[in-house]
N, C-alpha and C. Protein backbone atom coordinates (compact mmCIF):
# COMPACT_ATOMS: atom_id res chain seq x y z
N UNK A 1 168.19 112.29 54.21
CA UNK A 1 167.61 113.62 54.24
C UNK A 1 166.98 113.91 55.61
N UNK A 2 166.26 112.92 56.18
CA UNK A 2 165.74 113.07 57.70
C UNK A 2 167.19 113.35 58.94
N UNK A 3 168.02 112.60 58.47
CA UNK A 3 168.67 112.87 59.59
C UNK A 3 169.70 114.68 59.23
N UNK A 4 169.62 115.08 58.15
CA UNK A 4 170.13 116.68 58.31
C UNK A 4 169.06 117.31 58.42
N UNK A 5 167.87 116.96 58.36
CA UNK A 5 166.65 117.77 59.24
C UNK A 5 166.95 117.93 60.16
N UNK A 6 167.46 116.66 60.94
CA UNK A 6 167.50 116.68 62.37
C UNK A 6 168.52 117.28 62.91
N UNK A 7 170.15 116.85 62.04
CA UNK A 7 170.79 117.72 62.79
C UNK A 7 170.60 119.15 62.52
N UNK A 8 170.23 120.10 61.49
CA UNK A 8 170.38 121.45 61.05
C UNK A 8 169.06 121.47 62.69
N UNK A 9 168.22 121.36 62.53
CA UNK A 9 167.15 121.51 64.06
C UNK A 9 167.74 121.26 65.34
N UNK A 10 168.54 120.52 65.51
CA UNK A 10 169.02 120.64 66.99
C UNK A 10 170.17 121.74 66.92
N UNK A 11 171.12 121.27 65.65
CA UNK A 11 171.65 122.69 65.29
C UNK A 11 171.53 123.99 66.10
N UNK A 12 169.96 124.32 65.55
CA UNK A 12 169.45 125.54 65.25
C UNK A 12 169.07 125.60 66.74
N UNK A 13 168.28 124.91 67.41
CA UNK A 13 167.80 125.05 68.91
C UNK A 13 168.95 125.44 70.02
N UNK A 14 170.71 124.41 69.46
CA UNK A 14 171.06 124.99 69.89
C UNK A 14 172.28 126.43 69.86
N UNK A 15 172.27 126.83 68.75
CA UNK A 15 172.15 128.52 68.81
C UNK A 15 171.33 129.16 69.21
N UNK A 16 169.95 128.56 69.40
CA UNK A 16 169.08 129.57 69.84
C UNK A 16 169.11 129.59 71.63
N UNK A 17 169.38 128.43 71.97
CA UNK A 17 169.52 128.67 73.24
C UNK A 17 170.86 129.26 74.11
N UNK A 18 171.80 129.22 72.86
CA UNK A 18 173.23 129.65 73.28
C UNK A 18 172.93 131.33 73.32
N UNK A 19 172.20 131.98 72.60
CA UNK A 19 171.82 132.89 72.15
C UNK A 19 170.77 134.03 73.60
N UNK A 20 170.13 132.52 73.78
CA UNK A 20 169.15 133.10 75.27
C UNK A 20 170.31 133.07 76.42
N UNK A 21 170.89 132.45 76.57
CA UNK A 21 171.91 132.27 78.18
C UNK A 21 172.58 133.81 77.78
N UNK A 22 173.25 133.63 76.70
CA UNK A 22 174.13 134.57 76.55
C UNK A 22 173.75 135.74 76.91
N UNK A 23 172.00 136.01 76.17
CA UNK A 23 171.91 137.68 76.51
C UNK A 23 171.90 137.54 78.20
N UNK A 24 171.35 136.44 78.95
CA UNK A 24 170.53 136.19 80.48
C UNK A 24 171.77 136.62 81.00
N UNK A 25 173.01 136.75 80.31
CA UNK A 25 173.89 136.32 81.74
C UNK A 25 174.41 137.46 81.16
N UNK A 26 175.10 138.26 79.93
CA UNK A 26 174.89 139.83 79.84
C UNK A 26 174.13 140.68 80.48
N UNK A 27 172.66 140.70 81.09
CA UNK A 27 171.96 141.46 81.54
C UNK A 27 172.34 141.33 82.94
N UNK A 28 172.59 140.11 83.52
CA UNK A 28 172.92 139.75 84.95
C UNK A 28 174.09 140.95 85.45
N UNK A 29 174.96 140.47 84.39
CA UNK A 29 176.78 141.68 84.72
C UNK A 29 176.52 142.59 84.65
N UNK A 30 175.75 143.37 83.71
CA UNK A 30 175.34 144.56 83.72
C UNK A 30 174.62 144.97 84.77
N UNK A 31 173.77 143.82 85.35
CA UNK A 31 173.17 144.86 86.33
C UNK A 31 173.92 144.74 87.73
N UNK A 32 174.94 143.67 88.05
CA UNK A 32 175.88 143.57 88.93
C UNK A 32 177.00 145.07 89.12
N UNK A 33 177.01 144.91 87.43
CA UNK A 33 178.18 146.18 87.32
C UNK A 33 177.33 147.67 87.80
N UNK A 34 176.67 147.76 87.24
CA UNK A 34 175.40 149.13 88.16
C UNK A 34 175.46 149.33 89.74
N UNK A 35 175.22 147.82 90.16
CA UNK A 35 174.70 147.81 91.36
C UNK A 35 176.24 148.10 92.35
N UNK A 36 177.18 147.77 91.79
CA UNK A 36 178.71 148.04 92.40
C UNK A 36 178.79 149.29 92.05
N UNK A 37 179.05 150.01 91.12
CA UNK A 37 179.19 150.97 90.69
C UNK A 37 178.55 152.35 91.81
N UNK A 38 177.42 152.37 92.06
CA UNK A 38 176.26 152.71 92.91
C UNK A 38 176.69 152.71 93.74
N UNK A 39 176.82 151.55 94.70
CA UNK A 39 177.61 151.31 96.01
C UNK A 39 178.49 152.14 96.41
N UNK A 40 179.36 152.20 95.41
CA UNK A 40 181.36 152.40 95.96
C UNK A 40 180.67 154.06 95.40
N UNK A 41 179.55 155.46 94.69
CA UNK A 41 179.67 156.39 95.25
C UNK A 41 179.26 156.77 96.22
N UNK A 42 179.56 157.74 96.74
CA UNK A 42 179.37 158.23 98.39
C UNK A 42 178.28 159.38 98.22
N UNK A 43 177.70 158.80 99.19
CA UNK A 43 176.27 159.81 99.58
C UNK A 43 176.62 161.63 99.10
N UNK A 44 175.65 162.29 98.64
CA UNK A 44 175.78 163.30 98.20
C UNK A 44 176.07 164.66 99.40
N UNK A 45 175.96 164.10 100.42
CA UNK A 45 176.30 164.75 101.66
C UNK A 45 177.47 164.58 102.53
N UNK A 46 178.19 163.34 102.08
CA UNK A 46 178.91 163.16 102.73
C UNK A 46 180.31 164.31 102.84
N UNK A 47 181.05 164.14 104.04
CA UNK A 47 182.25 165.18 103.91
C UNK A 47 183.36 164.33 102.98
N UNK A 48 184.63 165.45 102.73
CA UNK A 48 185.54 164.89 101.85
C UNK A 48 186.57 163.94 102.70
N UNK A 49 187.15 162.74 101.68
CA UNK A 49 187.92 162.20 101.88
C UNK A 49 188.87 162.72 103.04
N UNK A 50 189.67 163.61 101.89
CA UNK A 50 190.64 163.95 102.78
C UNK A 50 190.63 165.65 103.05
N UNK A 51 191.59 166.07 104.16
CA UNK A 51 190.98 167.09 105.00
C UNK A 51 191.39 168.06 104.38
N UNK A 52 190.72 169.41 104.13
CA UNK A 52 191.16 170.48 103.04
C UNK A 52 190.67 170.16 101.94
N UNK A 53 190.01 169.62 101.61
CA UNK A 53 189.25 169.21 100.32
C UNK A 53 187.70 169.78 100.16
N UNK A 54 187.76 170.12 99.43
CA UNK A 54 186.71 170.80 98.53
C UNK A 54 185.72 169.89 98.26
């Protein structure tokens, strides 16, 4: 009985820590994906691409 204490508890610690990386490194991409995203638009002043453009 002690030792399925033990494993259901390490078990459990580790879902819970699979659980923490997972969101850590979701929030990371997300904010990678923002921060690219951001980048690549062009200043609100800038002129157009190409010439005759609106």
């Amino acid at each position: 009985m002690k030792v399925a204490l033990i494993v259901l508890w390490t078990l459990a610690a580790g879902v819970g820590l699979f659980l923490l990386v997972r969101a850590r490194i979701v929030r990371a991409t997300e904010a990678l994906t923002r921060e690219a995203a951001r980048d690549k638009l062009p200043p609100p002043d800038a002129p157009p691409d190409h010439p005759g453009g609106a």
